[in-house]
Protein backbone atom coordinates (compact mmCIF):
# COMPACT_ATOMS: atom_id res chain seq x y z
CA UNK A 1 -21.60 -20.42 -38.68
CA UNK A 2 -22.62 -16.91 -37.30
CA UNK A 3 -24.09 -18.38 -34.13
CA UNK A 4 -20.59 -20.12 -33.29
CA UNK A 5 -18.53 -16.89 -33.82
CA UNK A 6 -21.55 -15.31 -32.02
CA UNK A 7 -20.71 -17.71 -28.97
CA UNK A 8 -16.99 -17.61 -29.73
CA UNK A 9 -16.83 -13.54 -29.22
CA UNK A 10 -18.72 -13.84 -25.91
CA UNK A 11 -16.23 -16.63 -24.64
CA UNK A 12 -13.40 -14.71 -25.35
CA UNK A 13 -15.01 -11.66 -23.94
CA UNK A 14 -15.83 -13.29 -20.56
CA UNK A 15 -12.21 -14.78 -20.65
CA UNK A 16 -10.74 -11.09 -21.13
CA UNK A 17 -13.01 -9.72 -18.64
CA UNK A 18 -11.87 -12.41 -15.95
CA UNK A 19 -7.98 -12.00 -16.35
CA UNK A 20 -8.22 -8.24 -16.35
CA UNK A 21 -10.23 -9.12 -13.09
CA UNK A 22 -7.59 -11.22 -11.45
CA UNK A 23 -4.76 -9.30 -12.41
CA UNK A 24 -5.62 -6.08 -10.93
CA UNK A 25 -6.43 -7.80 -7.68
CA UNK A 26 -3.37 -9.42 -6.98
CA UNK A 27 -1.18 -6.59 -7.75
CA UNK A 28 1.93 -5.69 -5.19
CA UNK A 29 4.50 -3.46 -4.37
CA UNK A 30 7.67 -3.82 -5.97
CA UNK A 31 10.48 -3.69 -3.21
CA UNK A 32 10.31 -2.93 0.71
CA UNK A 33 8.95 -0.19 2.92
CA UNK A 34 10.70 -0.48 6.33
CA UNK A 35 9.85 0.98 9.84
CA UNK A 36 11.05 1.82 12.96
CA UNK A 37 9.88 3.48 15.63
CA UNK A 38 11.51 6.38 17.73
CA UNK A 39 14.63 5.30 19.40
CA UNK A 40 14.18 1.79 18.89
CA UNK A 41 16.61 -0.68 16.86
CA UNK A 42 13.58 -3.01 15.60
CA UNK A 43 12.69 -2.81 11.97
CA UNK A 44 9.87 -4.22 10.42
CA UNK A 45 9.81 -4.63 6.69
CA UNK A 46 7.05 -5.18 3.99
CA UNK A 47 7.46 -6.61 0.78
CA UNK A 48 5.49 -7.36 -1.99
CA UNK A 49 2.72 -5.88 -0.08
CA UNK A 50 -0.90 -5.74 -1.88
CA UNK A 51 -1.51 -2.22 -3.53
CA UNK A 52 -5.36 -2.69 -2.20
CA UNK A 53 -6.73 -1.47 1.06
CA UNK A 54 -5.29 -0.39 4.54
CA UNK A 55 -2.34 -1.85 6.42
CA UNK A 56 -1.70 -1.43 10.01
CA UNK A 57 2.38 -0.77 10.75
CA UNK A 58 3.24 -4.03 12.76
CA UNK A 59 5.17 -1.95 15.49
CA UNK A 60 3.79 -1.54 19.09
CA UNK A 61 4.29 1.79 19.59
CA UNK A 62 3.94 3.23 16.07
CA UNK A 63 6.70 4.37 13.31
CA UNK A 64 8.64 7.26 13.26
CA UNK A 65 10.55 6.12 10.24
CA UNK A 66 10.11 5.06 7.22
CA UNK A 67 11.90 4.09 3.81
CA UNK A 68 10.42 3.49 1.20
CA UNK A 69 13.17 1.67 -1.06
CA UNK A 70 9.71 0.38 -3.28
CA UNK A 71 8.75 1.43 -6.62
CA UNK A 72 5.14 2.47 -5.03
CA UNK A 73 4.48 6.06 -3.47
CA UNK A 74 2.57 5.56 0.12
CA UNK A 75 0.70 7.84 2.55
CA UNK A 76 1.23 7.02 5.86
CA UNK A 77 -1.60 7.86 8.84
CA UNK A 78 -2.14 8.59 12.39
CA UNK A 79 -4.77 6.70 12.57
CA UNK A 80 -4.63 2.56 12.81
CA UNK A 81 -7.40 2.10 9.83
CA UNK A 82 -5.88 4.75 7.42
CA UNK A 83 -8.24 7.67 8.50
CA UNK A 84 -7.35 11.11 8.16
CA UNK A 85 -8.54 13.45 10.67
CA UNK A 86 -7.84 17.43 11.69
CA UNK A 87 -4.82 16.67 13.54
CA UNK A 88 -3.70 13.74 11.70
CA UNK A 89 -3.58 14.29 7.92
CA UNK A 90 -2.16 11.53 5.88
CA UNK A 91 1.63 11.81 4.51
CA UNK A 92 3.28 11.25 1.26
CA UNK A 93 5.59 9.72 0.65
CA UNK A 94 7.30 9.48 -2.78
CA UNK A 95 9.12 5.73 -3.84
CA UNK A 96 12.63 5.63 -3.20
CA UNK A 97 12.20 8.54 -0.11
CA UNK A 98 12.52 8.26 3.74
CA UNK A 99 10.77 10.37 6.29
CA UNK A 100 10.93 11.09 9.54
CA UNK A 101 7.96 12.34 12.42
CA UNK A 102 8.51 15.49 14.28
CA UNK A 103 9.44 15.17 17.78
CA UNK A 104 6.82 14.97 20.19
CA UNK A 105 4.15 14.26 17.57
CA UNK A 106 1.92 10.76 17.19
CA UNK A 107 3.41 8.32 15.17
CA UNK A 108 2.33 6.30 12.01
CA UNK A 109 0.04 3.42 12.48
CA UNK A 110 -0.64 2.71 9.10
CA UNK A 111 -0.38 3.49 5.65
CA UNK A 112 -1.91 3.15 2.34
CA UNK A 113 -0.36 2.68 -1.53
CA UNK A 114 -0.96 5.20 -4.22
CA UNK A 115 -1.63 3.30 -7.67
């Protein structure tokens, strides 16, 4: 009997293990983030975007605006792989917050999600 609930508690530890797994990875934002760049009436929008890893703002020229109507904070970079460098620091941006670049300054090619 001891060697089954041996094997039993291992199972259901494996099982645990794995859904915590899986879960975490396939976590999202919770709402949109839109952009636009400078000037320009195109807006493109992400939703339910993964919390994991960089992602490159899908605008030619870059963003100069963003809202953040999710219930995620971001940082937003310079930089099209999410680096931060001397000149280009990332920016925070809280949920439920808009921003706006400075004029004559580079513009956003990509951001990150704080979670």
């Amino acid at each position: 009997m001891s060697h089954l609930r041996h094997i039993g508690v291992i199972t259901g530890a494996a099982l645990l293990l794995l859904t915590a797994t899986a879960c975490s990875a396939g976590k999202t934002t919770l709402g949109t983030l839109s952009f636009r760049a400078h000037d320009s009436p195109i807006e493109v929008t992400y939703t339910n975007t993964p919390v994991q890893g960089c992602h490159k703002i899908g605008l030619l020229r870059g963003a100069a605006h963003v809202e953040n109507n999710s219930h995620t904070d971001v940082i937003l970079y310079r930089t099209p792989m999410c680096q931060k460098t001397e000149e280009a620091a990332g920016i925070y941006v809280p949920q439920s917050t808009s921003n706006v670049t400075a004029p004559h300054t580079l513009p956003w090619r990509s951001f990150t999600v704080v979670h």
